[in-house]
Structure formats: structure tokens, C-alpha cells
PDB file of N, CA and C in Angstrom:
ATOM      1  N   UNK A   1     -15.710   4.789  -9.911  1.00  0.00           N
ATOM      2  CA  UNK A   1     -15.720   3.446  -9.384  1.00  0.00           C
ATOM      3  C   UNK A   1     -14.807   3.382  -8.163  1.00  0.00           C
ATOM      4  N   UNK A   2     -15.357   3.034  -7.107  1.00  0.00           N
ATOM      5  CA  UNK A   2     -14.299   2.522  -5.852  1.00  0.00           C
ATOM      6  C   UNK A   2     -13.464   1.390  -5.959  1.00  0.00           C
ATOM      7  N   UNK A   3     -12.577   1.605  -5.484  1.00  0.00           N
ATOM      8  CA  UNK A   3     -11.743   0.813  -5.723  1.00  0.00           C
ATOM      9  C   UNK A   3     -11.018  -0.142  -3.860  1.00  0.00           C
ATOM     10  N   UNK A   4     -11.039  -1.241  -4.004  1.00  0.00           N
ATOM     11  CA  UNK A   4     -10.449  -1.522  -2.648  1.00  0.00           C
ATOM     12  C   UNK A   4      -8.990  -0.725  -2.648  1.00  0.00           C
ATOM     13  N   UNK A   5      -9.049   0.173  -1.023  1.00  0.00           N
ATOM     14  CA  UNK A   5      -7.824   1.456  -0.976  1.00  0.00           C
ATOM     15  C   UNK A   5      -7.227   0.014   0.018  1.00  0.00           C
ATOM     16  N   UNK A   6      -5.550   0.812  -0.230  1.00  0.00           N
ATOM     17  CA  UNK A   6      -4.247   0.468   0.833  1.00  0.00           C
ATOM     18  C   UNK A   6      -4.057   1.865   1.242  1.00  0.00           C
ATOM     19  N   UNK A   7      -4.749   3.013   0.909  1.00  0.00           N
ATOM     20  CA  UNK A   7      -4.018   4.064   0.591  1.00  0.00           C
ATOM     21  C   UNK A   7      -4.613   4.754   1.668  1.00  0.00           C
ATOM     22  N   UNK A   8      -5.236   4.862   2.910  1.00  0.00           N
ATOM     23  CA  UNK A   8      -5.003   5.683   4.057  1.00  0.00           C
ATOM     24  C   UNK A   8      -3.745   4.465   5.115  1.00  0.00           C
ATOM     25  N   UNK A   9      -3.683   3.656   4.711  1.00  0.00           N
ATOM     26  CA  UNK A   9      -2.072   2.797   5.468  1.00  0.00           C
ATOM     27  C   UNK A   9      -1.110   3.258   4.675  1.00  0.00           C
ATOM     28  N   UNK A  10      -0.897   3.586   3.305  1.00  0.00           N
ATOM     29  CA  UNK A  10       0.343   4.213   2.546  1.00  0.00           C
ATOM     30  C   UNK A  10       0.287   5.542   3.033  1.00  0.00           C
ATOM     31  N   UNK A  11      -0.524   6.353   3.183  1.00  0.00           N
ATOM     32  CA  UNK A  11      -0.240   7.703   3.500  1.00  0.00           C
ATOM     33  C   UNK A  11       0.025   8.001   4.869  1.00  0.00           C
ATOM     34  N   UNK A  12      -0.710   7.188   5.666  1.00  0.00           N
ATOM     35  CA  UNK A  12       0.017   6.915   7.398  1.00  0.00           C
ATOM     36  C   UNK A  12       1.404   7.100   7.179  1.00  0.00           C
ATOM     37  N   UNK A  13       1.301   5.858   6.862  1.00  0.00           N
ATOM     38  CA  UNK A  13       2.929   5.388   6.818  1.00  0.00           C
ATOM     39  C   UNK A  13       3.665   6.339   6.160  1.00  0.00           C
ATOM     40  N   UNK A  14       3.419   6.910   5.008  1.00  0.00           N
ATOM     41  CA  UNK A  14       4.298   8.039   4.556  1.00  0.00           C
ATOM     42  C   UNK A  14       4.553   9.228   5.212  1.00  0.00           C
ATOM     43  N   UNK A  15       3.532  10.099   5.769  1.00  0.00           N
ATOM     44  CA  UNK A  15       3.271  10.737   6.512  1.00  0.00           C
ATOM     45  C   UNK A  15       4.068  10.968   7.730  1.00  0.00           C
ATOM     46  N   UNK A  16       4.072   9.665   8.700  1.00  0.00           N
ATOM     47  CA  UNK A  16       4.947   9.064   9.845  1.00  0.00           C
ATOM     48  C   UNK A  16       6.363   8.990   9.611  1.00  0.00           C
ATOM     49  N   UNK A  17       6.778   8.654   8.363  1.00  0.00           N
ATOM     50  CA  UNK A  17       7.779   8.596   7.777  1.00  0.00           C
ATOM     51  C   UNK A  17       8.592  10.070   7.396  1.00  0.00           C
ATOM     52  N   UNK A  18       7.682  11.198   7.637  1.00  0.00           N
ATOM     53  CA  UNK A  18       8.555  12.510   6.801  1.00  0.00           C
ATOM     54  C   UNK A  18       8.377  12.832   5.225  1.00  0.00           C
ATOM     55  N   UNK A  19       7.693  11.694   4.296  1.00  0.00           N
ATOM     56  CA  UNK A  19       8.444  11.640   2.858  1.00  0.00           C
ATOM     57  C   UNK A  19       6.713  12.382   2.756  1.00  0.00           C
ATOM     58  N   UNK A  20       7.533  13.004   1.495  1.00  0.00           N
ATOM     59  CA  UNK A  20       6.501  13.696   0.455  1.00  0.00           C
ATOM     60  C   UNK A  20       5.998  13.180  -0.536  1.00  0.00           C
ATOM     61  N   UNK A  21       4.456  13.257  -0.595  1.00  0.00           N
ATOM     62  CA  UNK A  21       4.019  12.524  -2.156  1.00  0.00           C
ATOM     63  C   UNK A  21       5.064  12.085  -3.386  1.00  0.00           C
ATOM     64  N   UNK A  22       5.445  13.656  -3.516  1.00  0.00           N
ATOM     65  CA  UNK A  22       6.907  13.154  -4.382  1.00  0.00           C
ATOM     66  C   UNK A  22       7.350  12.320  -4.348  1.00  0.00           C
ATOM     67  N   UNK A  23       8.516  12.392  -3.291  1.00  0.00           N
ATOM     68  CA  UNK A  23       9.493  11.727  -2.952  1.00  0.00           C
ATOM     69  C   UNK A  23       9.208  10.504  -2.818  1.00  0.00           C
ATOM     70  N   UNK A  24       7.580  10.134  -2.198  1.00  0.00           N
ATOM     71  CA  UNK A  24       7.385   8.397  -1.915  1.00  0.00           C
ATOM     72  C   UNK A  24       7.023   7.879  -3.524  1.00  0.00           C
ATOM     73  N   UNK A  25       6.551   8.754  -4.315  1.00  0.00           N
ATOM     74  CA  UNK A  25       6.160   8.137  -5.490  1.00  0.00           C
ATOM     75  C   UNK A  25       7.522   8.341  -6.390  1.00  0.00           C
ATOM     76  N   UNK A  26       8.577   9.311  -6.351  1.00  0.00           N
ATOM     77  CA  UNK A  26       9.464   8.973  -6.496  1.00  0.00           C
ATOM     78  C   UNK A  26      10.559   7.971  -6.430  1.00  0.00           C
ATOM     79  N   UNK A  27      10.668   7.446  -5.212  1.00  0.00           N
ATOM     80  CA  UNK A  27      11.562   6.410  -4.744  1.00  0.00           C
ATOM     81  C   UNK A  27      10.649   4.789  -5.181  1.00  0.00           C
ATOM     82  N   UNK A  28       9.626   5.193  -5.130  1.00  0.00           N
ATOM     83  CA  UNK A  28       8.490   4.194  -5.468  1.00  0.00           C
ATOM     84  C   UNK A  28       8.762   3.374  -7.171  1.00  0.00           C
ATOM     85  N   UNK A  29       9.190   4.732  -7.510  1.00  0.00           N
ATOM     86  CA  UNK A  29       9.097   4.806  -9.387  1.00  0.00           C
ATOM     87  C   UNK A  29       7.639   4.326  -9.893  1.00  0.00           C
ATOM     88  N   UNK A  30       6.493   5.474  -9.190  1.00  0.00           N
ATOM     89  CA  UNK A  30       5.404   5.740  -9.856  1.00  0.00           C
ATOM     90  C   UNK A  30       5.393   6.729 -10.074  1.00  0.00           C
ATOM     91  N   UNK A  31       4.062   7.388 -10.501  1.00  0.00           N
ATOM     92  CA  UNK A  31       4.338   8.641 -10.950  1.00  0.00           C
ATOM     93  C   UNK A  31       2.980   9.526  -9.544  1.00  0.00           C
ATOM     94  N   UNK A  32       3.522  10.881  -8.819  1.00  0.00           N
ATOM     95  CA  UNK A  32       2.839  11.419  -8.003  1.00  0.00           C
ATOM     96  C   UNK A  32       1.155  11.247  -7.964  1.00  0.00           C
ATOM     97  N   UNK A  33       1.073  11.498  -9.363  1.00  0.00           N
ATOM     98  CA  UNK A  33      -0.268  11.907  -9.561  1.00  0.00           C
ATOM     99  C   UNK A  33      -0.889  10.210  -9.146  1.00  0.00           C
ATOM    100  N   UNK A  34      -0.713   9.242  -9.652  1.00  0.00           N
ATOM    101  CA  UNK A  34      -0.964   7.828  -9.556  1.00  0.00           C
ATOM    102  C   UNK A  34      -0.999   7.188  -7.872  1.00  0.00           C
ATOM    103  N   UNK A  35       0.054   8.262  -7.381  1.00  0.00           N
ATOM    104  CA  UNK A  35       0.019   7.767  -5.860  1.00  0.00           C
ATOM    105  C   UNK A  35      -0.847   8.675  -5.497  1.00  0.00           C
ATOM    106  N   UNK A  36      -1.229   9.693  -5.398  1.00  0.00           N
ATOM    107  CA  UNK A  36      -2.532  10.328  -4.827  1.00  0.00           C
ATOM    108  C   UNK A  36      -3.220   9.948  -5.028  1.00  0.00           C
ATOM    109  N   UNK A  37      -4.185   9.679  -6.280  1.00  0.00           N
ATOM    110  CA  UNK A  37      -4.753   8.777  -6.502  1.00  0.00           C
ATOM    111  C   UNK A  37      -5.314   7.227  -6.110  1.00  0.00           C
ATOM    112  N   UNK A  38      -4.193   6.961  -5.466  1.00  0.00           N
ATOM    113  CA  UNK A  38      -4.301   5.641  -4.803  1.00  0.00           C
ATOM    114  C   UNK A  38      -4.335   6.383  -3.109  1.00  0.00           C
ATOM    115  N   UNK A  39      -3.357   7.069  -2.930  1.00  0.00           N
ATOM    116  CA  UNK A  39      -3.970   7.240  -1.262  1.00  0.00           C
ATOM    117  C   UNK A  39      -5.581   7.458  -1.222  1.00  0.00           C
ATOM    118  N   UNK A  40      -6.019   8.363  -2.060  1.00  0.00           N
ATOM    119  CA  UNK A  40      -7.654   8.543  -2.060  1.00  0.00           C
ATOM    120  C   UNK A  40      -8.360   7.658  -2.610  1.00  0.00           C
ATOM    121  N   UNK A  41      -7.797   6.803  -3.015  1.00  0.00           N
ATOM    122  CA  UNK A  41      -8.886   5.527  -2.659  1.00  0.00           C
ATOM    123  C   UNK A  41      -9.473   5.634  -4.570  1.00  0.00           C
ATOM    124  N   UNK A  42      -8.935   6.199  -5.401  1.00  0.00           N
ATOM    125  CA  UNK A  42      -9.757   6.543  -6.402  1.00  0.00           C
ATOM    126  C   UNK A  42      -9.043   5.155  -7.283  1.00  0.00           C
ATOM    127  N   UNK A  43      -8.211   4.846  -7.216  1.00  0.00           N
ATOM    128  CA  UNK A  43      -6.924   3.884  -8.075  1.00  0.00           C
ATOM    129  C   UNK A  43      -6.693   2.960  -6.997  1.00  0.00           C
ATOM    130  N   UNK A  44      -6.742   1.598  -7.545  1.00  0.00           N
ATOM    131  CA  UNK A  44      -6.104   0.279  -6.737  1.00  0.00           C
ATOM    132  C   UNK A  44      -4.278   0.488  -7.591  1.00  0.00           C
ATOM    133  N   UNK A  45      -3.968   0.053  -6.495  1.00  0.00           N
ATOM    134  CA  UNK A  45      -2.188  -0.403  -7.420  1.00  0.00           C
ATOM    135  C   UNK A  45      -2.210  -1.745  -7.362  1.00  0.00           C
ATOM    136  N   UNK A  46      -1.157  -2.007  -7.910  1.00  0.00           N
ATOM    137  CA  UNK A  46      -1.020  -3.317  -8.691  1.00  0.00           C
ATOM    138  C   UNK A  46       0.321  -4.098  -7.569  1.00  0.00           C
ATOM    139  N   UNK A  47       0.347  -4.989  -7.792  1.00  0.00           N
ATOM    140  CA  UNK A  47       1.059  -5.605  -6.536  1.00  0.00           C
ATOM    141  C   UNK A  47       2.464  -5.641  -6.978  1.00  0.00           C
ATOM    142  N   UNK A  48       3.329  -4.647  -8.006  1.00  0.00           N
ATOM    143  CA  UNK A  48       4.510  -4.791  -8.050  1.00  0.00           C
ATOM    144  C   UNK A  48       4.454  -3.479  -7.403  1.00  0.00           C
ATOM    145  N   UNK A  49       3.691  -2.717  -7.713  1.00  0.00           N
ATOM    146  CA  UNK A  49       3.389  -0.995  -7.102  1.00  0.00           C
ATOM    147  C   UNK A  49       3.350  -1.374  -5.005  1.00  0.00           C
ATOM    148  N   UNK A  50       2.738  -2.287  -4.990  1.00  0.00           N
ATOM    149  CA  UNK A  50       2.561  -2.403  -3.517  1.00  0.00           C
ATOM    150  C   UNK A  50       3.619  -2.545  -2.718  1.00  0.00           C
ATOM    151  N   UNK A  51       4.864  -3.718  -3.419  1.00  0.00           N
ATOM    152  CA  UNK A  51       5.945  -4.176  -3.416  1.00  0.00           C
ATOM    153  C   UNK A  51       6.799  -2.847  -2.673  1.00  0.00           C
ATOM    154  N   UNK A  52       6.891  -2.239  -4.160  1.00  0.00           N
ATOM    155  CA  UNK A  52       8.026  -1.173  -4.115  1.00  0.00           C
ATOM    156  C   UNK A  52       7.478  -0.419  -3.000  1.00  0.00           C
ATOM    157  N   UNK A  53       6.388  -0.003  -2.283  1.00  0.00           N
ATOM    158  CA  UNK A  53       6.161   1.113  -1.905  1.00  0.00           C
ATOM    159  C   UNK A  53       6.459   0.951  -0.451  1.00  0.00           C
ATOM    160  N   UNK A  54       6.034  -0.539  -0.017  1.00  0.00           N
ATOM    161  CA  UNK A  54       6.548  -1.571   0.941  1.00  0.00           C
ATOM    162  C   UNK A  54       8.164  -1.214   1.494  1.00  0.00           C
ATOM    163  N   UNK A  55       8.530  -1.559   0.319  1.00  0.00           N
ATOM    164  CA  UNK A  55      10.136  -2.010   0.630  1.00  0.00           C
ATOM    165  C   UNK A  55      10.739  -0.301   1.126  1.00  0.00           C
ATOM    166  N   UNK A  56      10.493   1.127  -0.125  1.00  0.00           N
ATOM    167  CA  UNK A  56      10.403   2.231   0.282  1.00  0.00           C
ATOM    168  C   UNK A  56      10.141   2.759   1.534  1.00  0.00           C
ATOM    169  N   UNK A  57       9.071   2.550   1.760  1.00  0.00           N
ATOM    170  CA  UNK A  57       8.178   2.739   3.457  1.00  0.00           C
ATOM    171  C   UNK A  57       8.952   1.922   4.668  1.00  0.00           C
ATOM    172  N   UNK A  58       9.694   0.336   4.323  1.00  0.00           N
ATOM    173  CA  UNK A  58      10.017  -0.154   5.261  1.00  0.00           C
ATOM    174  C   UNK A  58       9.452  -1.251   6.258  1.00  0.00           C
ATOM    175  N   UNK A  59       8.076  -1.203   5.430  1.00  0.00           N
ATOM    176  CA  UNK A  59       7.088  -2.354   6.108  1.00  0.00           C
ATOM    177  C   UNK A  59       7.391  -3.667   5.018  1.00  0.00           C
ATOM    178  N   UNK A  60       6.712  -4.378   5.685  1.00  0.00           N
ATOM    179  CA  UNK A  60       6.302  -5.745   4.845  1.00  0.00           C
ATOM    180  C   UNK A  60       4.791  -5.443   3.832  1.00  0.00           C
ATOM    181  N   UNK A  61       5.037  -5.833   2.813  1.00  0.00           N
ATOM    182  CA  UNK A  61       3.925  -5.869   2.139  1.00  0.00           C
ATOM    183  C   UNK A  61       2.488  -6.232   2.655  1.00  0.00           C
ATOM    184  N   UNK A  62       2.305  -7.122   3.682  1.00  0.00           N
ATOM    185  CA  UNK A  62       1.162  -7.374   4.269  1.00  0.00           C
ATOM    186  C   UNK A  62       0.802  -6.081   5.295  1.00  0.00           C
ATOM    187  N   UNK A  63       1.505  -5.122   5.557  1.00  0.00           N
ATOM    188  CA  UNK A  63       0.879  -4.243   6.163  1.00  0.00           C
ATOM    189  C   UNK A  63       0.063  -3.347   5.911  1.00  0.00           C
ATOM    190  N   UNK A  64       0.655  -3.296   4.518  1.00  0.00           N
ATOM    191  CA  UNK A  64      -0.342  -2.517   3.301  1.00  0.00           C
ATOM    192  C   UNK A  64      -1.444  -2.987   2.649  1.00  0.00           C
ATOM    193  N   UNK A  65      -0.953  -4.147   2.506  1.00  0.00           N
ATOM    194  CA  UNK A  65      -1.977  -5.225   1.424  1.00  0.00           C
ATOM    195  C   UNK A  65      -2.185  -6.386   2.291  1.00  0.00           C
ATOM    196  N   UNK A  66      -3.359  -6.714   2.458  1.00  0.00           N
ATOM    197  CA  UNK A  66      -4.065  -8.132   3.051  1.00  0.00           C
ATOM    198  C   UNK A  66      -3.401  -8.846   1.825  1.00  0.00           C
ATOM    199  N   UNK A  67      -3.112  -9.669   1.403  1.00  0.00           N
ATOM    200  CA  UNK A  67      -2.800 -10.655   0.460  1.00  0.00           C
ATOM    201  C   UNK A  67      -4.058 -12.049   0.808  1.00  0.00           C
ATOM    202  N   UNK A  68      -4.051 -12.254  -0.480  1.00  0.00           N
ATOM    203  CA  UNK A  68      -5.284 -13.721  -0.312  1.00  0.00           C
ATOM    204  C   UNK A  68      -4.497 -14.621   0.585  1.00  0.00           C
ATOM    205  N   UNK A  69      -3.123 -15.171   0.340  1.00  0.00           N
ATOM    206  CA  UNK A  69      -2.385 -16.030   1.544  1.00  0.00           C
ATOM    207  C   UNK A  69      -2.935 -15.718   2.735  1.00  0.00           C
ATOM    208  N   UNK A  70      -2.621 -14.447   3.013  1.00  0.00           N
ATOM    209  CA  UNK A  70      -2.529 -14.499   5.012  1.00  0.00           C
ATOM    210  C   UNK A  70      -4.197 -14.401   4.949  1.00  0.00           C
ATOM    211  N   UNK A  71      -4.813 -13.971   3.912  1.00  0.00           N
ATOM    212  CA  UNK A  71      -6.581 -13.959   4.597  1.00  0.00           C
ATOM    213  C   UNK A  71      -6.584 -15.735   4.938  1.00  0.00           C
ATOM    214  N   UNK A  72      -6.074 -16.948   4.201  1.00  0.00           N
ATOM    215  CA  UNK A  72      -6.405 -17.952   4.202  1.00  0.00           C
ATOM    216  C   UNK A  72      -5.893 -18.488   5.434  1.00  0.00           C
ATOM    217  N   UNK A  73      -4.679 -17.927   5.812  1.00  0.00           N
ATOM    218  CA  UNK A  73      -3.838 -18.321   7.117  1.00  0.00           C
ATOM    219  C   UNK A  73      -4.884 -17.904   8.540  1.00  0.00           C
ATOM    220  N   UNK A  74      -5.088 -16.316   8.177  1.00  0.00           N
ATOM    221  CA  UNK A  74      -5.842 -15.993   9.267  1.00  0.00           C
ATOM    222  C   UNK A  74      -7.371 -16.653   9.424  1.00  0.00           C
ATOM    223  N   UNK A  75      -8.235 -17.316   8.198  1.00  0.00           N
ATOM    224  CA  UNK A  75      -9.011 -17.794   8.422  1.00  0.00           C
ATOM    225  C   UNK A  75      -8.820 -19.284   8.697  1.00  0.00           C
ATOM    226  N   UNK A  76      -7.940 -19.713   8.529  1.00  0.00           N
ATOM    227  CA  UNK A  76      -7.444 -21.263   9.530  1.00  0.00           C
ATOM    228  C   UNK A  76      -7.297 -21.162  10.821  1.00  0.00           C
ATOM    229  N   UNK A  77      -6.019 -19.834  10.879  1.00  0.00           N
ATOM    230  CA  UNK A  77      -5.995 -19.889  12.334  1.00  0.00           C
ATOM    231  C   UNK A  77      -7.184 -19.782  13.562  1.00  0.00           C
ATOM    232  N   UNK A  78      -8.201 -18.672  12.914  1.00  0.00           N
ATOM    233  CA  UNK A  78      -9.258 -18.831  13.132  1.00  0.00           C
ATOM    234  C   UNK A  78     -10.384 -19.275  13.790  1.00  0.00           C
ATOM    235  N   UNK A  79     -10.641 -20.559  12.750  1.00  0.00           N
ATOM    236  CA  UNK A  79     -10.964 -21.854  13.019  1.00  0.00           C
ATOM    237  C   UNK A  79     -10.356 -22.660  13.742  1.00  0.00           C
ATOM    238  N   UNK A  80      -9.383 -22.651  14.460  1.00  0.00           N
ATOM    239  CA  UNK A  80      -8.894 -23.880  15.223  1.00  0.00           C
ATOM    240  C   UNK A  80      -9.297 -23.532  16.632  1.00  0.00           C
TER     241      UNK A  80
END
């Protein structure tokens, strides 16, 4: 089953960053296998998983994750 990916923007970003699967799913406090998984698109994470990986990486959570908020913001802004 496909799953909607964050996970070629998490692996950018990790990637860009220096850190190793490990280490990002480490500092993350997931487990490696779960973050590969999610970079390949095979596993959605869960939005405390998005959080941490965010704050780890150094971005804002919306860089990773569209959130329903900003889709609603960006489809107002949009419209005007």
C-alpha cells in the first residue's frame, strides 16, 4: 500500500545535513528500520514522528509535512 511520503524531503534534508539513517532515526527516537521505510515512501509517520524529526533536522514541521492548516491558509490565500 502507498502511503502519502515526507520522505524524499526527510532524506534531502538528512542527507544535506551529514546525518546517517542511524543517527537521524536515532536522535529522532525511532527506530532505523521505520525511518527507511518512511524515506521510501513504504510507511507514513505519525505527526509526533514528524515533530521530532523536524526539530532534529532543524526545519519547521511544515517543510516536511503540508499540515491541513497551511493547505487551508494557502487555499484562502489563493482565492483572494
Amino acid at each position: 500500500m502507498a502511503h502519502r511520503t515526507h520522505g524524499p524531503e526527510i532524506a534531502r534534508l538528512r542527507l544535506e545535513r551529514g546525518f546517517t539513517l542511524q543517527r537521524l532515526a536515532d536522535e529522532a527516537a525511532i527506530s532505523r528500520s521505520h525511518l527507511g521505510k518512511i524515506e521510501l515512501g513504504e510507511r507514513g509517520a505519525s505527526a509526533p514522528a514528524l515533530k521530532r524529526l523536524a526539530i532534529v533536522l532543524g526545519v519547521p514541521v511544515s517543510q516536511i509535512a503540508e499540515m491541513p492548516l497551511d493547505r487551508g491558509r494557502r487555499a484562502r490565500a489563493n482565492a483572494a
